[in-house]
Protein backbone atom coordinates (compact mmCIF):
# COMPACT_ATOMS: atom_id res chain seq x y z
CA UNK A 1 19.11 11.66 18.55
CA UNK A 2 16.94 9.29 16.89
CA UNK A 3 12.72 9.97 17.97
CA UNK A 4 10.03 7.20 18.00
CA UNK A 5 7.02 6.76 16.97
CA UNK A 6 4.06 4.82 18.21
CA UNK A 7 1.80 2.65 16.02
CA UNK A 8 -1.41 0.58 16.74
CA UNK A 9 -0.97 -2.94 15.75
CA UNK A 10 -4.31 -5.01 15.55
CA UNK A 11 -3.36 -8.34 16.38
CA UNK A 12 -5.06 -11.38 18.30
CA UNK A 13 -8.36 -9.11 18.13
CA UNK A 14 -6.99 -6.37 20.53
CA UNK A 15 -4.80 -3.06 19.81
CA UNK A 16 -1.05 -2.94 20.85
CA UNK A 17 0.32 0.25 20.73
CA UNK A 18 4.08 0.05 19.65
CA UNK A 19 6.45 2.22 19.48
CA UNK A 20 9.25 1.92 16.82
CA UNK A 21 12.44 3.78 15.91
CA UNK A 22 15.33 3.52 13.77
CA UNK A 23 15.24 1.96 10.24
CA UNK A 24 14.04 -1.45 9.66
CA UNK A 25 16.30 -3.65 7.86
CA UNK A 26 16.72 -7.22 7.26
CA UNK A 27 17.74 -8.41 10.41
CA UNK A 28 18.80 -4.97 13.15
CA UNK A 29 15.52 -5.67 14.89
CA UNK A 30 15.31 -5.61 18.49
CA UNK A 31 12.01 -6.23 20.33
CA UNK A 32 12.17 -5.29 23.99
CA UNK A 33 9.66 -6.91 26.28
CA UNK A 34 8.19 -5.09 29.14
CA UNK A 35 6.43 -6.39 32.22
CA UNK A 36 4.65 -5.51 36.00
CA UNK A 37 3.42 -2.57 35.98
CA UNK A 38 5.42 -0.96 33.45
CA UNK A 39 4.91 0.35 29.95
CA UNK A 40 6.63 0.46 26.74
CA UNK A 41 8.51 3.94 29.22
CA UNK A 42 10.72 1.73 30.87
CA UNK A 43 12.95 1.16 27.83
CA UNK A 44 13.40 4.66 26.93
CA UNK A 45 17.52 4.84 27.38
CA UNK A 46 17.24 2.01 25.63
CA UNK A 47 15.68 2.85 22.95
CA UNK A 48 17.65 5.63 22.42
CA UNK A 49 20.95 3.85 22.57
CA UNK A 50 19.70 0.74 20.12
CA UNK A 51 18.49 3.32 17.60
CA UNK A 52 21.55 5.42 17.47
CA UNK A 53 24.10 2.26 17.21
CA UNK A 54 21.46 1.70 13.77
CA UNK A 55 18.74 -0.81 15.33
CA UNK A 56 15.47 -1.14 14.62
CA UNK A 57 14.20 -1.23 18.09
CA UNK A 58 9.98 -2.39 18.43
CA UNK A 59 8.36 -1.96 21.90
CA UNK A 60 5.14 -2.55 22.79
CA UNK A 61 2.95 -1.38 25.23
CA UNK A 62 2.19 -5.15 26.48
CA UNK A 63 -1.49 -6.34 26.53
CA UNK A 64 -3.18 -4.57 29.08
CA UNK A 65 -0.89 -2.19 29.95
CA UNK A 66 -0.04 1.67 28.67
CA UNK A 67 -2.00 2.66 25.53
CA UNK A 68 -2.54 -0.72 24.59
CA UNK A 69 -6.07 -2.64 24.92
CA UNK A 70 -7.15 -3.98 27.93
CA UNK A 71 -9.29 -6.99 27.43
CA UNK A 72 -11.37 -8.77 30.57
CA UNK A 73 -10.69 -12.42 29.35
CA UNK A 74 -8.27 -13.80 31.55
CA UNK A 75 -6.97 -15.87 28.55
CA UNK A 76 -5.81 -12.54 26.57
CA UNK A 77 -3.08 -12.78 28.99
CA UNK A 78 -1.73 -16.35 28.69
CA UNK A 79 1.86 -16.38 27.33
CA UNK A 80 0.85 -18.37 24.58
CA UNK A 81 -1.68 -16.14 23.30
CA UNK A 82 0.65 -13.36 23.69
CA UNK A 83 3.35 -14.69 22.02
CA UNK A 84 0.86 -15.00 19.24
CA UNK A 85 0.14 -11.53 19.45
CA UNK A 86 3.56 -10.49 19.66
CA UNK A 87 4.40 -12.72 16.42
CA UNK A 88 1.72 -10.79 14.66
CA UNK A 89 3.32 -7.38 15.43
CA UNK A 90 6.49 -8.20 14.23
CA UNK A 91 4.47 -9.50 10.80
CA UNK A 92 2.62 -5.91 10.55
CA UNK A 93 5.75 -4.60 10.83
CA UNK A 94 7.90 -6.41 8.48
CA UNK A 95 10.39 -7.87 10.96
CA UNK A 96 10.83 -11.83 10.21
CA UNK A 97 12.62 -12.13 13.78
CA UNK A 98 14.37 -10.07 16.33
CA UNK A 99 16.82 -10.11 19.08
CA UNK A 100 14.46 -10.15 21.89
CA UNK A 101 15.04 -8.41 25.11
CA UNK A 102 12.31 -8.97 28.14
CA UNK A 103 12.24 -7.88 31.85
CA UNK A 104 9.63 -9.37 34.21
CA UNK A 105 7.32 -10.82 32.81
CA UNK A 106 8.41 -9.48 29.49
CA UNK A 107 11.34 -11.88 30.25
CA UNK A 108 8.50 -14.88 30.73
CA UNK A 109 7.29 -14.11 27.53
CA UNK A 110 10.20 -13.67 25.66
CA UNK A 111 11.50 -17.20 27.18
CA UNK A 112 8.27 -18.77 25.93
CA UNK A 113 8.38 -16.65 22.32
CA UNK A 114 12.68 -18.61 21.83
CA UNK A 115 10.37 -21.93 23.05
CA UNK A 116 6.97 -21.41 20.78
CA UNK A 117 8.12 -19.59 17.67
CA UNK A 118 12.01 -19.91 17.62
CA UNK A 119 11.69 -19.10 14.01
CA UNK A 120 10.64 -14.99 15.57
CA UNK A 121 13.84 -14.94 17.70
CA UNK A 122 17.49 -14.43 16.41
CA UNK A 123 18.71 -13.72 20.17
CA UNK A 124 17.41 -13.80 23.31
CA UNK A 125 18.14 -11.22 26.06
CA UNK A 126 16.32 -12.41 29.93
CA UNK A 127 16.35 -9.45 32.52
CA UNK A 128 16.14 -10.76 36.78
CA UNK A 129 14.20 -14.25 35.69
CA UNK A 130 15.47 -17.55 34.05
CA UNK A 131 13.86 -20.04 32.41
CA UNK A 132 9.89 -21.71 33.33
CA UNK A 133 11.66 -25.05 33.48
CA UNK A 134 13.67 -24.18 36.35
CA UNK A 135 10.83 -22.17 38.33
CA UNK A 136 8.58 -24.80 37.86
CA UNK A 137 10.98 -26.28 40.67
CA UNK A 138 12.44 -23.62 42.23
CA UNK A 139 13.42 -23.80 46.09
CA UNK A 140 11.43 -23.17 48.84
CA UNK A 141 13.56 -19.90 49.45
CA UNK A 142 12.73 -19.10 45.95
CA UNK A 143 9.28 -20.18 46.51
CA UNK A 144 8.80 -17.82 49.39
CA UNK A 145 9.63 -14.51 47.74
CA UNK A 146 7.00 -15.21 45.11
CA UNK A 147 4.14 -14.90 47.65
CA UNK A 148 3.26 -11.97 46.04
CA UNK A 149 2.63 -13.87 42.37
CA UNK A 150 -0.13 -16.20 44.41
CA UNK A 151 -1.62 -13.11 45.86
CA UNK A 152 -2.42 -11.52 43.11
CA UNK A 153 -4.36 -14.03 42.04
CA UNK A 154 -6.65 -13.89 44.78
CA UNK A 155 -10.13 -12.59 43.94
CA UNK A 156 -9.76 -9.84 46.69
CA UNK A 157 -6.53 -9.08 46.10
CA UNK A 158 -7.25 -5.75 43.40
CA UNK A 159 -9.18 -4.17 46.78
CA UNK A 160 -6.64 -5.00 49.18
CA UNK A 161 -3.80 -3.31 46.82
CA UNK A 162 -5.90 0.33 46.54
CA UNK A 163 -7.06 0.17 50.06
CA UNK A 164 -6.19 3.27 51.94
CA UNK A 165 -4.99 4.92 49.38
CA UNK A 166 -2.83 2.10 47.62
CA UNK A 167 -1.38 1.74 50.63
CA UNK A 168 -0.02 -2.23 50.56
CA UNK A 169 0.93 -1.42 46.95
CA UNK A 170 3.09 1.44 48.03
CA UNK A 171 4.46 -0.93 50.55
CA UNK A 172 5.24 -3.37 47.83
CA UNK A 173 6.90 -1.04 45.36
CA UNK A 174 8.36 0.82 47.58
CA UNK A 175 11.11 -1.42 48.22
CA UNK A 176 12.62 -0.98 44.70
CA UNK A 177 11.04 2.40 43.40
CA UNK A 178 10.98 6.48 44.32
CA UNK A 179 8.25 7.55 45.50
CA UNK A 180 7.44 9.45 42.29
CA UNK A 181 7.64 6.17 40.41
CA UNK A 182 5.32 4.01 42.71
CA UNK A 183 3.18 7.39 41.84
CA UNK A 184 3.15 7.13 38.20
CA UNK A 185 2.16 3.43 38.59
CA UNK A 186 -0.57 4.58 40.36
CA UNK A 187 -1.96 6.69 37.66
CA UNK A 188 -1.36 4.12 34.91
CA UNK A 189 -3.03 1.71 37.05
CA UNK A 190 -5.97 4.11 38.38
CA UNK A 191 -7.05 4.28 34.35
CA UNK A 192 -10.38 1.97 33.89
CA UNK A 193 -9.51 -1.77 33.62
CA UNK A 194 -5.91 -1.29 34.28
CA UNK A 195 -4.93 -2.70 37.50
CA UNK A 196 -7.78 -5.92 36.43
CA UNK A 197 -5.52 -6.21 33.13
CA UNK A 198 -2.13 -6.22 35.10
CA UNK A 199 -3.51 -8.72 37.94
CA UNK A 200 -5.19 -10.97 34.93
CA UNK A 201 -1.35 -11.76 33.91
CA UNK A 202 -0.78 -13.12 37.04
CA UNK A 203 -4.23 -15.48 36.72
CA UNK A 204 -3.44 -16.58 33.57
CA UNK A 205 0.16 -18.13 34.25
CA UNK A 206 0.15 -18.72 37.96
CA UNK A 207 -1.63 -21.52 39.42
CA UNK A 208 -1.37 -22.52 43.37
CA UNK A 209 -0.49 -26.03 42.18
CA UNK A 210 2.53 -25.23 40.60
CA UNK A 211 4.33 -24.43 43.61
CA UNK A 212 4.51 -27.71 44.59
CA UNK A 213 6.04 -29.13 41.82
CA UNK A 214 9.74 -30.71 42.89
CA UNK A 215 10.72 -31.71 39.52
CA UNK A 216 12.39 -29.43 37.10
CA UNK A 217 11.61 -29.51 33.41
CA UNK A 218 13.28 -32.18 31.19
CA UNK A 219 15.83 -30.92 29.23
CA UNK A 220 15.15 -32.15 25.46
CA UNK A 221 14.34 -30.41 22.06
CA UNK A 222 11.05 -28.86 23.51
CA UNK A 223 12.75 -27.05 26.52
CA UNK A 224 15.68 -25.99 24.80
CA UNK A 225 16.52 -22.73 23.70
CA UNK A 226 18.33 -22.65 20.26
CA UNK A 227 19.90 -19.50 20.00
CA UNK A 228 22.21 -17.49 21.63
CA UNK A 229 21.06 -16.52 25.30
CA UNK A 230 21.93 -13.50 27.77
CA UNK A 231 20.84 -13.90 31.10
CA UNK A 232 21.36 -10.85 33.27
CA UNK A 233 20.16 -11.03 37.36
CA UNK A 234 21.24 -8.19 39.64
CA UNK A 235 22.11 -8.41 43.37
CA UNK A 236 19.47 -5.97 44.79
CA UNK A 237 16.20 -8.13 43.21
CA UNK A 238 14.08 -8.63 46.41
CA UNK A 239 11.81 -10.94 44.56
CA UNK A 240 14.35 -13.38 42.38
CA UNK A 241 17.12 -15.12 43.58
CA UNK A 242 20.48 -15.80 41.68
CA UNK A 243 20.02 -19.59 41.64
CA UNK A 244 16.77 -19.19 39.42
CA UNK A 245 18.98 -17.67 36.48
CA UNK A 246 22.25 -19.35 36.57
CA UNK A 247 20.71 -23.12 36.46
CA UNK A 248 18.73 -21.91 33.12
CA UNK A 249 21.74 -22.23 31.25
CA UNK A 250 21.20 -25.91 31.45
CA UNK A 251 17.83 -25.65 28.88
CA UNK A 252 19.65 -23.24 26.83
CA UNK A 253 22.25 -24.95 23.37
CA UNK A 254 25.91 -25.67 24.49
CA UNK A 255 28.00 -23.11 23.78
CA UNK A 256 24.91 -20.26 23.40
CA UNK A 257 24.48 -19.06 27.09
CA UNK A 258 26.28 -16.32 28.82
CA UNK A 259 25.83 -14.87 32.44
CA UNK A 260 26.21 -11.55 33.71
CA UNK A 261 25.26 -10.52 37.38
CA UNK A 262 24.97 -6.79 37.89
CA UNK A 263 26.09 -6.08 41.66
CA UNK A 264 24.11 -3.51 43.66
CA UNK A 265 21.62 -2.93 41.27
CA UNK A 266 17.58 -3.63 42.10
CA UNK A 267 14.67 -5.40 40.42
CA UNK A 268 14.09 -2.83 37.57
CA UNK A 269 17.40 -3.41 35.64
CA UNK A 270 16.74 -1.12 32.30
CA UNK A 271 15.93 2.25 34.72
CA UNK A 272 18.84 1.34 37.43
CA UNK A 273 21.47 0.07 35.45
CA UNK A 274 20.30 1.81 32.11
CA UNK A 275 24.34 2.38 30.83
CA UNK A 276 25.16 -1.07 31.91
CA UNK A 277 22.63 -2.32 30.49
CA UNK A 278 22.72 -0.58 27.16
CA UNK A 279 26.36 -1.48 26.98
CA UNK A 280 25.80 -5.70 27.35
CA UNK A 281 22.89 -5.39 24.66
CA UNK A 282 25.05 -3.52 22.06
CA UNK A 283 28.58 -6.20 22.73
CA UNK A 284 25.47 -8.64 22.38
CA UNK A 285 24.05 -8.12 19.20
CA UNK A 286 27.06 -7.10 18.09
CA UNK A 287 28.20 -10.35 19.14
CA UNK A 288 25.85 -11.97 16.83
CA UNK A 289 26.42 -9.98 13.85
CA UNK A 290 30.09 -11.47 14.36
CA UNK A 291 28.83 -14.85 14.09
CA UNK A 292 26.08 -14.87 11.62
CA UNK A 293 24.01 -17.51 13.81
CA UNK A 294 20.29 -17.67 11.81
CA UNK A 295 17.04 -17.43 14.49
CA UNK A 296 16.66 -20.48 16.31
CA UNK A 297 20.48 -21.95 15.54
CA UNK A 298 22.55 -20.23 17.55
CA UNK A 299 24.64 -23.70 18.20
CA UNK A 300 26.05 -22.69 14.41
CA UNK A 301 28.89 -20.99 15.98
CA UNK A 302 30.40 -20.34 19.69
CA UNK A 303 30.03 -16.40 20.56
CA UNK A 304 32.61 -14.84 22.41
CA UNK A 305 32.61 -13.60 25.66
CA UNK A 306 31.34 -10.56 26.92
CA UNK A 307 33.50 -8.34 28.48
CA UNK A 308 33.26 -7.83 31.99
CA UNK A 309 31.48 -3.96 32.65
């Protein structure tokens, strides 16, 4: 059984607190990417399971969320300014890039971090959604189920959430969570600033005029992901539709993308499907080790297929 421990990072002016186990070595690390309204938490079995297979595995309470700090600027919580942040924790930490896993929008982020700094990311692991350049023109179906993202940004939407005792976020959450989890959100997001923090993500990435956009991205040099790419969706996901991860492969280096759909499963992938899961990640970077593809060239040499679970 391999513990963690958690470190504060200063980077991009705030505190991230990080957690970090296993031995750091030249190139085991594995960054795992939270998002709404989790905490570093959600990626304790897989933690656990990276560490013992001899990972270094980094995961950081995200800006704004858990023990990390919880800055009012709405810009703190752009992805680029994140990804900065990000890049500076893996520098404070020694790691020159990682295999980097995200879920939410810890799978946003990690998207933009292959984009931004491909230099930072060895692999890339995307958990329920695909690529920006296909949801900047995703269909109206699509479109529909993200009602929520638009909400949030509404300047009455934190009051209409804790209303009646968090009543309309119950009845969000409660579609893919116990009741006992939608409670422990609650308490996170009951802490002072919290709930502004994990709202302000939502203002600084989603804007009204982006959803009617009817033109995907251009696929080309600055859309493309380099390295090798998992992209794992599962049936249950009230919010994200298939079609939204399976067309990313098209932005992602030929040869470099691989698809794995997890059937019955909901939105929160690494607590549902936590042995699943932990079994794709470890063939993955396994995977890689095979190949010996350097961050950000992942086109070097084809990886072989993942075995079906």
């Amino acid at each position: 059984m391999h513990s963690s421990s958690t470190k504060s990072v200063r980077a991009g002016g705030i505190n991230i607190a990080v957690r970090v186990a296993g031995t750091c070595t030249k190139s085991n690390a594995v960054l795992l990417l939270h998002g709404f309204p989790d905490s570093s938490k959600l990626w304790d079995s897989q933690v656990a399971a990276l560490a013992a297979a001899g990972y270094y595995v980094v995961v950081p309470d995200m800006p704004g969320y858990g023990q990390s700090d919880k800055p009012s600027d709405v810009s703190s919580y752009s992805l680029k300014h994140v990804c900065s942040v990000l890049c500076n924790v893996l520098v404070a930490l020694g790691v020159q890039a990682a295999c980097v896993v995200g879920h939410d929008w810890g799978a946003a982020t990690a998207w933009a971090l292959a984009l931004q700094h491909p230099q930072r990311v060895s692999r890339l692991v995307v958990l329920s959604v695909g690529h920006p350049g296909v949801g900047a023109s995703a269909e109206p179906r699509q479109r529909a189920h993200w009602w929520y993202m638009l909400f949030f940004t509404l300047p009455g939407a934190e009051a209409a959430l804790t209303a009646n005792g968090w009543a309309l976020f119950k009845q969000v959450m409660g579609q893919g969570c116990s009741q006992q989890q939608v409670q422990q959100y609650i308490s996170a997001l009951s802490q002072p600033g919290a709930l502004t923090a994990a709202l302000n993500w939502y203002c600084a990435n989603t804007q009204a005029r982006h959803f009617g956009q009817t033109k995907p991205w251009p696929v080309n040099k600055q859309s493309r992901v380099a390295c090798p790419v998992l992209g794992v969706w599962s049936s249950g996901d009230t919010a994200l539709l298939e079609a939204q991860m399976t067309e990313s492969a098209a932005y992602v280096a030929a040869g470099c993308w691989r698809y794995v759909r997890l059937e019955g499963v909901g939105h929160w992938i690494p607590r549902d499907a936590a042995q699943q899961l932990n079994e794709l990640l470890l063939a993955f970077l396994r995977e890689g080790e095979a190949c010996g593809c350097a961050p950000g060239q992942g086109g070097a040499a084809a990886p072989r297929q993942l075995s079906k679970l």
